[in-house]
C-alpha atoms as a PDB file:
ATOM      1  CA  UNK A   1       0.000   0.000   0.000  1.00  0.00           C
ATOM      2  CA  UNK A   2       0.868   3.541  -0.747  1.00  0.00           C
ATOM      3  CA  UNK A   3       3.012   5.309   2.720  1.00  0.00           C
ATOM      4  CA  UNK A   4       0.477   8.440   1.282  1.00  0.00           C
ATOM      5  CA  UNK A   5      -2.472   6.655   2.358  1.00  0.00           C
ATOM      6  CA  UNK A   6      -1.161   5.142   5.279  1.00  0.00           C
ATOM      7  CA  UNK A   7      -0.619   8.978   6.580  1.00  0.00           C
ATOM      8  CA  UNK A   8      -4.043   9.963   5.131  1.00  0.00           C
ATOM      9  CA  UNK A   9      -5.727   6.939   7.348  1.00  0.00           C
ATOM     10  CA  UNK A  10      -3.465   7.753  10.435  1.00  0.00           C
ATOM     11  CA  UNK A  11      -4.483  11.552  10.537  1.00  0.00           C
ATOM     12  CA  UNK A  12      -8.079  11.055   9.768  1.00  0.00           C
ATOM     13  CA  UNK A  13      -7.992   8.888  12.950  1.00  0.00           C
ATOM     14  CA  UNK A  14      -5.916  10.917  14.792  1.00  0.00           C
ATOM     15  CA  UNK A  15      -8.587  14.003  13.838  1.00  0.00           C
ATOM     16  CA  UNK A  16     -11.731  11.498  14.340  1.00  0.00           C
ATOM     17  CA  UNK A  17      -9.850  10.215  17.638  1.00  0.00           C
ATOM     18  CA  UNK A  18      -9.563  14.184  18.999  1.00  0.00           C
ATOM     19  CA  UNK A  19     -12.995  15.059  18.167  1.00  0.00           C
ATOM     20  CA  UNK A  20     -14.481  11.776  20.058  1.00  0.00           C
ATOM     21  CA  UNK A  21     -12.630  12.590  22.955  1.00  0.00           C
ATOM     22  CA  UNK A  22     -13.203  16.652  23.106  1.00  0.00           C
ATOM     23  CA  UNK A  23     -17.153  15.761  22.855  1.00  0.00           C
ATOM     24  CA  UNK A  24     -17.331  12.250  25.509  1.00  0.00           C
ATOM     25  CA  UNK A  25     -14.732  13.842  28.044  1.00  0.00           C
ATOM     26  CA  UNK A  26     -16.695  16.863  29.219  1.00  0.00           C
ATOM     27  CA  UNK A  27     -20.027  13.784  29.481  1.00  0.00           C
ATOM     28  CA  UNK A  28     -18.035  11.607  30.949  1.00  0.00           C
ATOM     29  CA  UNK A  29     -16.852  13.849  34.021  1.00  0.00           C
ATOM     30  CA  UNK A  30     -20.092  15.714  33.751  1.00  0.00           C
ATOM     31  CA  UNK A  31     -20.488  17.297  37.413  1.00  0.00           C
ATOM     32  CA  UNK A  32     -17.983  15.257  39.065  1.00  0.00           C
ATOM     33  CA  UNK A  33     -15.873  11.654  38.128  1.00  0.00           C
ATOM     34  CA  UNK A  34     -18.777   8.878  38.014  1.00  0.00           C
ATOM     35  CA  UNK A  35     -17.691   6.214  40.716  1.00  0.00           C
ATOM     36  CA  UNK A  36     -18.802   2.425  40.485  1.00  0.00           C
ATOM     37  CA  UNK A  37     -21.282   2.125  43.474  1.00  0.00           C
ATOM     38  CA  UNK A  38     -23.560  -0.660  44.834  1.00  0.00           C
ATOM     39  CA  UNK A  39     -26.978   0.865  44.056  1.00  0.00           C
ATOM     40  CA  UNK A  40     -26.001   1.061  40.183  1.00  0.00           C
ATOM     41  CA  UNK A  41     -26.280  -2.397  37.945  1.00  0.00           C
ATOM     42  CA  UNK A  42     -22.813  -4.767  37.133  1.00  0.00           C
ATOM     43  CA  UNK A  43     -23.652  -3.519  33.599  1.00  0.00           C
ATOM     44  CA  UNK A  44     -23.583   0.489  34.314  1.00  0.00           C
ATOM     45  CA  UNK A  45     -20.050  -0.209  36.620  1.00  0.00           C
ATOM     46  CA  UNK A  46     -18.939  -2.152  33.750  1.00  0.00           C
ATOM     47  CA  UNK A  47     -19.163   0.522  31.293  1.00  0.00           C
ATOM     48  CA  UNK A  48     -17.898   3.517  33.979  1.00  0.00           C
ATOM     49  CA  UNK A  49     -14.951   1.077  34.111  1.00  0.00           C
ATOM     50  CA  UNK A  50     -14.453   0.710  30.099  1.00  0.00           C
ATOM     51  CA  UNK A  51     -15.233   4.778  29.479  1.00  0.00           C
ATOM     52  CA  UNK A  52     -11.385   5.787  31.125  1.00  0.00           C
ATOM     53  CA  UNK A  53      -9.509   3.467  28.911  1.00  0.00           C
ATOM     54  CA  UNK A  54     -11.806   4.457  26.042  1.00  0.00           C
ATOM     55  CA  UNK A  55     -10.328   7.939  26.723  1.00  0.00           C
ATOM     56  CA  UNK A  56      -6.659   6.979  27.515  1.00  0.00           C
ATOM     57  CA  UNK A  57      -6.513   5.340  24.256  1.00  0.00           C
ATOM     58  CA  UNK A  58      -7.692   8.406  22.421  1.00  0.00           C
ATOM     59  CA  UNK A  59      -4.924  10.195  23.994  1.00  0.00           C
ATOM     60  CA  UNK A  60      -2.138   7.553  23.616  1.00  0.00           C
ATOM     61  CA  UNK A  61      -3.351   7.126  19.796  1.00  0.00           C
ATOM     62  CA  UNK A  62      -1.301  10.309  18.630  1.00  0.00           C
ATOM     63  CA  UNK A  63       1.781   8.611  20.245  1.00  0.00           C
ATOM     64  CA  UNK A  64       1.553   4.667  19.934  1.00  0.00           C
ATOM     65  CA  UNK A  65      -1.206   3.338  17.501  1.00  0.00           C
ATOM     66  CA  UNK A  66      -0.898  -0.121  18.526  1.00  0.00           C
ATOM     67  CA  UNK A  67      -1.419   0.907  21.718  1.00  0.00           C
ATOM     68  CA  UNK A  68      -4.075   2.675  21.037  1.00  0.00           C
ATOM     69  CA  UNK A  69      -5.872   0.234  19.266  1.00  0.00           C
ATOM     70  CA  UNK A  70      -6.047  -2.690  21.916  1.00  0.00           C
ATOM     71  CA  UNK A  71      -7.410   0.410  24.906  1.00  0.00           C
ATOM     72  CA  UNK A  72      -9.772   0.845  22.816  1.00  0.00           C
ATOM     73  CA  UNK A  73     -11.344  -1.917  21.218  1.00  0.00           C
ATOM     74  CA  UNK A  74     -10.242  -4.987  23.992  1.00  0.00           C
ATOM     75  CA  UNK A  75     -13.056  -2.822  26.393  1.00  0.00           C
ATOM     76  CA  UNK A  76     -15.403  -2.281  24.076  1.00  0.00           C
ATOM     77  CA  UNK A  77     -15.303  -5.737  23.311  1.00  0.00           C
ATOM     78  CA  UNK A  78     -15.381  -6.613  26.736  1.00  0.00           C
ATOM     79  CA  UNK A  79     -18.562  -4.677  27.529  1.00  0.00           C
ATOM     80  CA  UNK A  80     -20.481  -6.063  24.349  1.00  0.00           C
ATOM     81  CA  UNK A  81     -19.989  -9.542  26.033  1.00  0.00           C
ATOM     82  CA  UNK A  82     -21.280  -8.893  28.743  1.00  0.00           C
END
């Protein structure tokens, strides 16, 4: 494959990436950091559990790719199962 198409792919996801995180960080924290509790489901702990790595590998994705990749999609993955 072409390296010029490689780069187009890696910025469009590094833009995408930026944009996902600018508009789920400030509903994520919201009025304060969501902690797991008792009174919420295993499912709604599960996902305030996935969300932070969701984020981190947003962040790390300008850096390591790879990276990147498996905080992202090994939680979402995980949460589907479930």
């Amino acid at each position: 494959m072409n390296k010029y198409y490689v780069n187009i792919v890696k910025w469009i996801a590094r833009i995408s990436g930026t944009l996902m995180l600018v508009l789920f960080f400030p509903f994520y924290v919201g009025y304060g950091l969501p902690i797991p509790s008792m009174s919420m489901t295993f499912f709604e702990n599960l996902w305030l559990v996935i969300m932070p790595l969701f984020l981190t590998g947003l962040l790390i994705g300008w850096k390591w790719e790879k990276t990147a990749g498996f905080l992202i999609t090994i939680p979402i993955i995980t949460g589907f199962l479930f």
